[in-house]
Protein backbone atom coordinates (compact mmCIF):
# COMPACT_ATOMS: atom_id res chain seq x y z
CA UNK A 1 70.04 143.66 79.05
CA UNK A 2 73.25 145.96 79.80
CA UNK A 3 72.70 145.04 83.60
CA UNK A 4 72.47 141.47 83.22
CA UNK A 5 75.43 141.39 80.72
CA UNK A 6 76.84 143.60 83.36
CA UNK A 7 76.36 141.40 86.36
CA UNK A 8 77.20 138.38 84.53
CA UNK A 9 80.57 139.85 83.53
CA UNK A 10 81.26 141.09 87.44
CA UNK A 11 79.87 137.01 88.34
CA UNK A 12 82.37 135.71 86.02
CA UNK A 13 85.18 137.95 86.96
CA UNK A 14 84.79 137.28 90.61
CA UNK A 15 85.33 133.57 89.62
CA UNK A 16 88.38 133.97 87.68
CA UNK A 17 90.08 135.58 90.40
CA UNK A 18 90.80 132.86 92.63
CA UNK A 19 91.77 131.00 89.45
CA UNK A 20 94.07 133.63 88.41
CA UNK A 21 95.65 133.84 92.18
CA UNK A 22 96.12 129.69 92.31
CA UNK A 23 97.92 129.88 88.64
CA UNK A 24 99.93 132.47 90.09
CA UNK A 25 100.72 130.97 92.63
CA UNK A 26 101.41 127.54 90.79
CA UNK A 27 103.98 129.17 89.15
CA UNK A 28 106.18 129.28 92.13
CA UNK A 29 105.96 125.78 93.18
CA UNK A 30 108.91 124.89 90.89
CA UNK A 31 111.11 127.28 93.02
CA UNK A 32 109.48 127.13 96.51
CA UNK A 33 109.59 123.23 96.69
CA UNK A 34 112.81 122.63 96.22
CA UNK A 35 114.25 125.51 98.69
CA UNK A 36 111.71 124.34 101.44
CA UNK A 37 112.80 120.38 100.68
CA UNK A 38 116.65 121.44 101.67
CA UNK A 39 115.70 124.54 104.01
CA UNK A 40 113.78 122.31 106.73
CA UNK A 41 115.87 119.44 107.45
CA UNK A 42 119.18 122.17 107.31
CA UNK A 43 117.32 124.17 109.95
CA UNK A 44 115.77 121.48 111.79
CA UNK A 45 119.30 119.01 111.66
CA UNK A 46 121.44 122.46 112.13
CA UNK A 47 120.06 125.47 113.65
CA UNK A 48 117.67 124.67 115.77
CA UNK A 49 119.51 125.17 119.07
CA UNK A 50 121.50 122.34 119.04
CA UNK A 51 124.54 124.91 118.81
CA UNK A 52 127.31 122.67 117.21
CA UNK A 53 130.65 123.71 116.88
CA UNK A 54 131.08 125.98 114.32
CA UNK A 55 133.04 124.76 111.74
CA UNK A 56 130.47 121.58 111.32
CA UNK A 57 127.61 124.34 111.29
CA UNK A 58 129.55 125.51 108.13
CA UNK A 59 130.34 122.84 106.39
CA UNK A 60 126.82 120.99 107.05
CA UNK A 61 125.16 124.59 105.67
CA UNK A 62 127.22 124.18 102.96
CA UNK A 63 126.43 120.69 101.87
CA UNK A 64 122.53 121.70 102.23
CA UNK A 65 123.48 124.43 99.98
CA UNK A 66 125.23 122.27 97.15
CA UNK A 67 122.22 119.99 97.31
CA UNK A 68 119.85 122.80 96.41
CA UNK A 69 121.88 123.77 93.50
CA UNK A 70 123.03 120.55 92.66
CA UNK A 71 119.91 118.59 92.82
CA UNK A 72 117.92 120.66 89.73
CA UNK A 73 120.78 120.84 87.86
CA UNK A 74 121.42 117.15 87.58
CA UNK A 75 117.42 116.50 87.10
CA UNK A 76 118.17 118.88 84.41
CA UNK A 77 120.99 117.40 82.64
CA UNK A 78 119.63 114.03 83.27
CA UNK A 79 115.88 114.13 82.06
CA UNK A 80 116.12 117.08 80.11
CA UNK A 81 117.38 117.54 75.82
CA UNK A 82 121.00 115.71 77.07
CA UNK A 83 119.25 112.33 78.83
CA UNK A 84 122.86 112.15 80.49
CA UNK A 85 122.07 108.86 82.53
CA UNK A 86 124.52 109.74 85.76
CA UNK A 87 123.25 112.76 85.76
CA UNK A 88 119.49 111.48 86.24
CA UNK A 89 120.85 108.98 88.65
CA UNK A 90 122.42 111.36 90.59
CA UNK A 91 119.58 113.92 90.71
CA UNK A 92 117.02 111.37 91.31
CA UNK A 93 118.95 109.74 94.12
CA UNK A 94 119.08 113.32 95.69
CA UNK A 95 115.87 113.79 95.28
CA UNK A 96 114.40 110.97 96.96
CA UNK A 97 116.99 111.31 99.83
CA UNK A 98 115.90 114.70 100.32
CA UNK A 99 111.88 114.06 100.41
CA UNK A 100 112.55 111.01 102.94
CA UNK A 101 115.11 113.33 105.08
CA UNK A 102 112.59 116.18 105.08
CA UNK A 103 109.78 114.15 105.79
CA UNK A 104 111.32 112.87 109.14
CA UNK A 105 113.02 116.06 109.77
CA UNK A 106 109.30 117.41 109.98
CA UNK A 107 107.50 114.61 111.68
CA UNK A 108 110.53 114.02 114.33
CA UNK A 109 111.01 118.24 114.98
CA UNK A 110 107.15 118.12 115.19
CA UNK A 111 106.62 115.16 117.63
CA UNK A 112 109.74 113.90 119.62
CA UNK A 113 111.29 117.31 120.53
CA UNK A 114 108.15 118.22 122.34
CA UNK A 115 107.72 114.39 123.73
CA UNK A 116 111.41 114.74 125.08
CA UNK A 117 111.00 118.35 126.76
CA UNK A 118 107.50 116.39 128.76
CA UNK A 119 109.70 113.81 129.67
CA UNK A 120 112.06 115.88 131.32
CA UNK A 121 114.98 114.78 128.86
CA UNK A 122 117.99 116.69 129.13
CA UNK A 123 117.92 120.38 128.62
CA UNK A 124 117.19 122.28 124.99
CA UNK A 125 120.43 121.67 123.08
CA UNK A 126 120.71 117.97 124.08
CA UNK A 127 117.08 117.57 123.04
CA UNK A 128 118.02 119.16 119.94
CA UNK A 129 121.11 117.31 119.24
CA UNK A 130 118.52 113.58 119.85
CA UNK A 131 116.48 114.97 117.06
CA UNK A 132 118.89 115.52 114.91
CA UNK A 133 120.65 112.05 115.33
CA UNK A 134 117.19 110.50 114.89
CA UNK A 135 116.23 111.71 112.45
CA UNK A 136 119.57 110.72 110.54
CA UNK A 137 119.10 107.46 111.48
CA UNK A 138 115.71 107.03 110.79
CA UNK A 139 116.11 108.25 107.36
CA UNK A 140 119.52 106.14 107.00
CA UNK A 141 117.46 103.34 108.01
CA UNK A 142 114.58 103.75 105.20
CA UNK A 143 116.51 104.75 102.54
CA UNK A 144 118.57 100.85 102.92
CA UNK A 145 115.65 99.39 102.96
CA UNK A 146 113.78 101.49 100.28
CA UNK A 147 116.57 100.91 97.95
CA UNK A 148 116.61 97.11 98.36
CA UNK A 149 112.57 97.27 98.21
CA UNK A 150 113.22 99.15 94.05
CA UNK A 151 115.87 97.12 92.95
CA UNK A 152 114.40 93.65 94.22
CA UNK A 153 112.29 91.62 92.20
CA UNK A 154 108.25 92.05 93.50
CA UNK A 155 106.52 90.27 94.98
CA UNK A 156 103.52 88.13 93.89
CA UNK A 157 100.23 89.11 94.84
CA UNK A 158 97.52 86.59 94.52
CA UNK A 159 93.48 87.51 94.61
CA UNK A 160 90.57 86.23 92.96
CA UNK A 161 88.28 88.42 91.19
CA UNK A 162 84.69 87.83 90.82
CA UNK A 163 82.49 88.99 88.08
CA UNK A 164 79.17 88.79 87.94
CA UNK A 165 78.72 88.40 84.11
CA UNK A 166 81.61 86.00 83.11
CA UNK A 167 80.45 82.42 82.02
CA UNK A 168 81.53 79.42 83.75
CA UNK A 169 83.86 78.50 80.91
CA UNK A 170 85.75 81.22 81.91
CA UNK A 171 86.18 80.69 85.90
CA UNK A 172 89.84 80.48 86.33
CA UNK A 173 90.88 82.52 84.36
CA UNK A 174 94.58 83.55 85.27
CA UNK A 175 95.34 87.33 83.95
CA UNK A 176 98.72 88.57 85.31
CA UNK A 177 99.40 92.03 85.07
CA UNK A 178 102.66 93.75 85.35
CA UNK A 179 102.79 97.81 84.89
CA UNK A 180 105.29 100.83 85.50
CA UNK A 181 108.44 98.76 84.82
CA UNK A 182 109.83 102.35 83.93
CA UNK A 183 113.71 101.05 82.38
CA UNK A 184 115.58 103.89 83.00
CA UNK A 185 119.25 105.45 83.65
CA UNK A 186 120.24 102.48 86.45
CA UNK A 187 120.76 99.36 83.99
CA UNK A 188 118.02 96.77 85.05
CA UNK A 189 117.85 94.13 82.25
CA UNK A 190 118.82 91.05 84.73
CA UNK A 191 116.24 92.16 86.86
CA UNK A 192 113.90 92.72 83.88
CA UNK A 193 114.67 88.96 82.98
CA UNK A 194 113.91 87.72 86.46
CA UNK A 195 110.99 89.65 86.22
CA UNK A 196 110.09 87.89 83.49
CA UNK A 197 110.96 84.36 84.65
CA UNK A 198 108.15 85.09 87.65
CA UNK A 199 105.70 85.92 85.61
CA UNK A 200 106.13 82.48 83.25
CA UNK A 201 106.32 80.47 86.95
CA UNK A 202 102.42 81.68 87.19
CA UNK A 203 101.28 79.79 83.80
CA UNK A 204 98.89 83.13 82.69
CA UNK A 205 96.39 82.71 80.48
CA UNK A 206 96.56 86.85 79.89
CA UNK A 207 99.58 88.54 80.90
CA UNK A 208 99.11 92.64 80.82
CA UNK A 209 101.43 95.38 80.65
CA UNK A 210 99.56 98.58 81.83
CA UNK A 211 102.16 101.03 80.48
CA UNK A 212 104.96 103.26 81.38
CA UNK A 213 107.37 100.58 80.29
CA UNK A 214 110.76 103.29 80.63
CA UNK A 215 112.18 106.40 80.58
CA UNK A 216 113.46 107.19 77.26
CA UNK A 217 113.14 106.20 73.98
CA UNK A 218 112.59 102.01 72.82
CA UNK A 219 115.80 101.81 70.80
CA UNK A 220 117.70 103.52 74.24
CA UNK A 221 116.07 101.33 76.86
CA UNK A 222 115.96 98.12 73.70
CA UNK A 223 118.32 95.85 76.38
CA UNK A 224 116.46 96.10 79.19
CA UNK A 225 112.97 95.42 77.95
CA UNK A 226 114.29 92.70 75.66
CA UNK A 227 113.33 89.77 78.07
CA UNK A 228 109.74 91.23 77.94
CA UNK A 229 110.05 88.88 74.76
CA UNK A 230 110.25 85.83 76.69
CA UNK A 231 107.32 86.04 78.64
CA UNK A 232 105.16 83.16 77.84
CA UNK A 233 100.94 83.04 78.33
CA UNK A 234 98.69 80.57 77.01
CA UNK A 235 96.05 83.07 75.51
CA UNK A 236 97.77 86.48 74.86
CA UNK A 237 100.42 88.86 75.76
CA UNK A 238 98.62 92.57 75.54
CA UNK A 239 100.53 96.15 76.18
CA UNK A 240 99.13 99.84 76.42
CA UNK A 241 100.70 102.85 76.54
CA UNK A 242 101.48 105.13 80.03
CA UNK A 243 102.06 108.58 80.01
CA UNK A 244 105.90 108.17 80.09
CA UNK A 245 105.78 106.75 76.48
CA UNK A 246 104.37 110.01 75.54
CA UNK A 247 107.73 111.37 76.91
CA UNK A 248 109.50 109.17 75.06
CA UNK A 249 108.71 108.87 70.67
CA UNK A 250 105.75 106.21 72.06
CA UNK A 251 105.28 104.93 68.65
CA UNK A 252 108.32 103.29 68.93
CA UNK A 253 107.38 101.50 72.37
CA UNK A 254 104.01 100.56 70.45
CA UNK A 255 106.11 98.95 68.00
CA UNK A 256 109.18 97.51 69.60
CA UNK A 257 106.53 95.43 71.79
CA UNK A 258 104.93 94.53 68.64
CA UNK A 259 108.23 92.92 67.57
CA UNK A 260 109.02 90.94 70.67
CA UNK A 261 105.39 89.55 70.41
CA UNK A 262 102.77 91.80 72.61
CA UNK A 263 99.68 92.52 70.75
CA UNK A 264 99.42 96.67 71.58
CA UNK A 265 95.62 97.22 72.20
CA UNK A 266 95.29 100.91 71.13
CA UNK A 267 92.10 101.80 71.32
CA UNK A 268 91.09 98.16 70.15
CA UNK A 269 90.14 94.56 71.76
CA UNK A 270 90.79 90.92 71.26
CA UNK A 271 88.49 87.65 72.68
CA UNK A 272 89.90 85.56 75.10
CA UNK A 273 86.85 82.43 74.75
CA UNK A 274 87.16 79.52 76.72
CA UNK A 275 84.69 76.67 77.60
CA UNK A 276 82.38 78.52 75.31
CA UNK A 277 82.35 81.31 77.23
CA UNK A 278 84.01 84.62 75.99
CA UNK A 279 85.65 87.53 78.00
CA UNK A 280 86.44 91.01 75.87
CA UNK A 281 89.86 91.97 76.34
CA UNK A 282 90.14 95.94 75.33
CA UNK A 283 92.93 98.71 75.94
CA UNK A 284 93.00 102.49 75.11
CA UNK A 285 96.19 104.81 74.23
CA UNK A 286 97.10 106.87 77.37
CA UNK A 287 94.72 110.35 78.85
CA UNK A 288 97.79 111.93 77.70
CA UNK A 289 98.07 110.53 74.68
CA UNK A 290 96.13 113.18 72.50
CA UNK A 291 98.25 116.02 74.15
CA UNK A 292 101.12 114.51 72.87
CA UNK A 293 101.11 115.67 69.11
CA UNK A 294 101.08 112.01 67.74
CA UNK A 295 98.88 111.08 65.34
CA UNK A 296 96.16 108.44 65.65
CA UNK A 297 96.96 108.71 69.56
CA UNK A 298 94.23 109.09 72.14
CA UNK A 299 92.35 107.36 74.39
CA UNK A 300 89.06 106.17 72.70
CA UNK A 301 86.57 103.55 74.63
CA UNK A 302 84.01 103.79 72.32
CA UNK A 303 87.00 102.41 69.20
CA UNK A 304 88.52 99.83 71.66
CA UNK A 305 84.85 98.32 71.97
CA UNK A 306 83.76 98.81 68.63
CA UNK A 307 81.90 95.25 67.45
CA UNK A 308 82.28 93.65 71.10
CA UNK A 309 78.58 92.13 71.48
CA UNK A 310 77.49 93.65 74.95
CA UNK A 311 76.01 90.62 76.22
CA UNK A 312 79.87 89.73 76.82
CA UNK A 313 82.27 91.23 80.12
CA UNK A 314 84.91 93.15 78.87
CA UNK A 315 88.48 93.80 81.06
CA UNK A 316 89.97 96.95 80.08
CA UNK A 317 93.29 97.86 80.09
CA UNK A 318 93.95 101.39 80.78
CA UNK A 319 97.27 103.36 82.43
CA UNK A 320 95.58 105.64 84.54
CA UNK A 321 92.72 104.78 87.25
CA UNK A 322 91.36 108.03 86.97
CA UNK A 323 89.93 106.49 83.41
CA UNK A 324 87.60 104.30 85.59
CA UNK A 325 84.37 107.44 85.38
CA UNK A 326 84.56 106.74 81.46
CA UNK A 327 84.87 102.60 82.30
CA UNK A 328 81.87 103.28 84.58
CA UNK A 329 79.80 104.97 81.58
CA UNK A 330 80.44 102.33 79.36
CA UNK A 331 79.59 99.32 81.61
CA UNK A 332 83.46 97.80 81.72
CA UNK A 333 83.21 94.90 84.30
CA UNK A 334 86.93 95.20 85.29
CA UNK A 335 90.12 97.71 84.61
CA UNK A 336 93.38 96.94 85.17
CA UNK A 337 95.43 99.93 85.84
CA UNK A 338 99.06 101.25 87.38
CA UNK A 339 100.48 104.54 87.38
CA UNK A 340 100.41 105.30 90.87
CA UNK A 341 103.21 103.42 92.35
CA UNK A 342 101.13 103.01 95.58
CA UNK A 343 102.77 106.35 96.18
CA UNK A 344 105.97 104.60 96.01
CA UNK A 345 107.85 107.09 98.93
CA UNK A 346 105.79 107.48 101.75
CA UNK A 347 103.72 110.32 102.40
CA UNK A 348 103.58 110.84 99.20
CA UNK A 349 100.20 108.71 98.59
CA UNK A 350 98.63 112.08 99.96
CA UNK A 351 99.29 113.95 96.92
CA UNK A 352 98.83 111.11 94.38
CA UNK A 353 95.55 110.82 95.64
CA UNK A 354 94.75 114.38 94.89
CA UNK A 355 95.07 113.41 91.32
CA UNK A 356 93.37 109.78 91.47
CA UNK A 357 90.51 107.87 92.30
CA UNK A 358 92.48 104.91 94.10
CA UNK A 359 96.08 104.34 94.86
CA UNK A 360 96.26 100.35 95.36
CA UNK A 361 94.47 97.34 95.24
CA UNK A 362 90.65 96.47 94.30
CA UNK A 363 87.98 99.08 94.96
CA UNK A 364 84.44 99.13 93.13
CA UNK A 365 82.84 101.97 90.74
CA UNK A 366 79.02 102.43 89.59
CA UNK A 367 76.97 99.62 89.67
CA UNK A 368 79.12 96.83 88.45
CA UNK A 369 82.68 98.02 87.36
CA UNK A 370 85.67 96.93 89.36
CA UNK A 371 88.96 98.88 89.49
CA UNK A 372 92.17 96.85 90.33
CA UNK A 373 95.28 99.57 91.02
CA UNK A 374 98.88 97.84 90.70
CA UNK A 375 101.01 99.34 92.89
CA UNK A 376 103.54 98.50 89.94
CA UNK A 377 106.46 96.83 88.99
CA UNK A 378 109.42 99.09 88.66
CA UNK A 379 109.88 102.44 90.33
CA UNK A 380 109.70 106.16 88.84
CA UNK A 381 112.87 108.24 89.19
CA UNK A 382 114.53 107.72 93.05
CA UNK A 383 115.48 103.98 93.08
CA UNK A 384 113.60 103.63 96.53
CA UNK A 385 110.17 102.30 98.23
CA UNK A 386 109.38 103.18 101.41
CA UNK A 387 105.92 101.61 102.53
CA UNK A 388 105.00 101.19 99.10
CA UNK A 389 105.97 97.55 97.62
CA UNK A 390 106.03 96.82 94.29
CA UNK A 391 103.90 93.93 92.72
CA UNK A 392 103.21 91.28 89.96
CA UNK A 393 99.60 90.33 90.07
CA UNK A 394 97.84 87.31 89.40
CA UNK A 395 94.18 87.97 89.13
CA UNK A 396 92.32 84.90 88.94
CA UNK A 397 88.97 85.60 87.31
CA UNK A 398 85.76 83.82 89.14
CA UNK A 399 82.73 83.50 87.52
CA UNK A 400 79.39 83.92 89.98
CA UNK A 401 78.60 80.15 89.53
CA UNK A 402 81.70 78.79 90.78
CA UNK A 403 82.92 78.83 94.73
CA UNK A 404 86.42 81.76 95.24
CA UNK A 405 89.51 79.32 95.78
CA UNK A 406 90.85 79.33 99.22
């Protein structure tokens, strides 16, 4: 017995330790990703043989420098116990500037230097000094257009969805769901009103809200999601919480969309019956939600269908797509989720996918569920999307009996 404990114990150990190194390790990123984010393009835009006169070698060092330092701080003051709202502008700007100037500091110092040198371009400095103006105007270029791609109102996308177990009452079914809207520190409330005046063009039976409605509290961001109020649908308006409420006294988001008329579908469902036909209409609280320290919050499938008669399909709303394995278990024909801003500043869809199942658009699960990821509404933080377009949907639901629209 002593051996086996023994063994077991050394087993154990032995898997711990790699843990142990990675939360070690983890512990670092906070530091070591926002030195290398200002360190790479300063090297490769300043010190890698291009051999500039000195005085803009100093003062371009020392705007790299003020950026590291400046850049936390701001984030800091902004999103931290102050919420100063220039100060998260100003942070957030920076940091999106930075990721899009050190991504094409990397993939430009990577590829064209080397592509230059085979084609015989100039000698080392002027190939140096191409890279650097490239790159500068590539990321110039891309952060134009990714601001004007945030601050513009989306985009309609338009796809039918068909699902095997709705009734032909049902075909045509228009849901439209909007997500992510995020109202933060850059005023939006016109464009949260023309928004709004898209989604009532679309004549909805079921319009959605998927969550992560802003950053910071309701009676903060109260202007700007005031218009959510005049969004009209013939059936029902339903709302669930993101993770950002949870940031943000969510209770009060949950109840401020209450007032202007959304029903808030935490951890319960409504019938949406047409033709004689019914569809289930269910939403859950957040993954985050019982983290948070609120009471009654958490995200509970089993509650949200509680008295739903199987024989019917259900659509589930829930923030995250990674919620699909427990929609799968539980035989949910179709969730509607956002949260991953289709990566919203390209490449960063890599590392968004490390924490989801899918990043945009319709993708199936188990037998019969089907996953549609919004790319979402608003943006998160920098006020730019680069190859990541925001969306209002319009999901028209089609019933197996009845031919998919053109």
């Amino acid at each position: 017995m002593t051996e086996t404990s023994n063994s077991r114990s050394a087993a154990s150990e032995a898997r711990e330790a790699p843990r142990s190194r990675l939360q070690r390790v983890m512990r670092y990123v906070p530091v070591i990703a926002p030195v290398l984010l200002w360190a790479v393009p300063c090297w490769v835009l300043l010190h890698a043989g291009q051999h500039w006169p000195l005085p803009a070698e100093l003062i371009g060092t020392a705007l790299f420098v003020l950026g590291l330092i400046g850049m936390p701080l701001a984030m800091v003051r902004g999103h931290g116990r102050r919420q100063q709202d220039r100060a998260a502008i100003a942070g957030d700007t920076l940091l999106g500037s930075i990721w899009v100037l050190f991504t094409w500091s990397v993939l430009l110092g990577v590829l064209l230097r080397p592509a230059l040198s085979v084609a015989g371009v100039g000698d080392g400095q002027d190939r140096a000094r191409i890279v650097t103006w490239a790159v500068l105007g590539v990321t110039a270029v891309l952060l134009a257009w990714g601001y004007a791609e945030a601050r513009r109102v989306p985009r309609v996308r338009r796809l039918d969805v068909r699902l095997p177990r709705l009734g032909e009452g049902l075909d045509g079914t228009r849901v439209v769901l909007i997500t992510d809207t995020h109202y933060g520190p850059l005023d939006r409330a016109r464009w949260s009103a023309r928004v709004c005046e898209t989604v009532n063009t679309l004549e909805a039976d079921l319009v959605c809200h998927a969550g992560d409605i802003a950053d910071g509290t309701a009676e903060r961001r109260r202007a700007q999601a005031a218009p959510l109020g005049t969004v009209r649908a013939t059936r029902a308006r339903v709302y669930v919480t993101g993770n950002h409420e949870y940031y943000s006294e969510a209770q009060g988001w949950v109840d401020l969309m209450d007032e202007l008329g959304w029903e808030p579908l935490r951890n319960r469902h409504l019938l949406l019956e047409r033709g004689g036909d019914t569809l289930v209409v269910a939403g859950v609280d957040d993954v985050t939600a019982e983290s948070s320290g609120l009471a009654g919050h958490r995200a509970h499938l089993a509650g949200a269908l509680d008295g739903a008669d199987s024989d019917f399909p259900v659509l589930l709303l829930a923030h995250q797509p990674k919620f699909i394995d427990r929609a799968v278990a539980h035989g949910i024909d179709l969730q509607l989720s956002g949260h991953t801003h289709g990566g919203q500043i390209w490449p960063f869809h890599h590392l968004v996918r490390l924490d989801q199942p899918a990043l945009a658009g319709l993708s199936h699960h188990g037998t019969r569920t089907l996953l549609y990821t919004s790319r979402g509404t608003g943006f998160w933080g920098p006020p730019f999307r680069v190859f990541a377009p925001s969306e209002i949907t319009l999901l028209v639901l089609r019933s197996p009996q009845q031919p998919t629209s053109p």
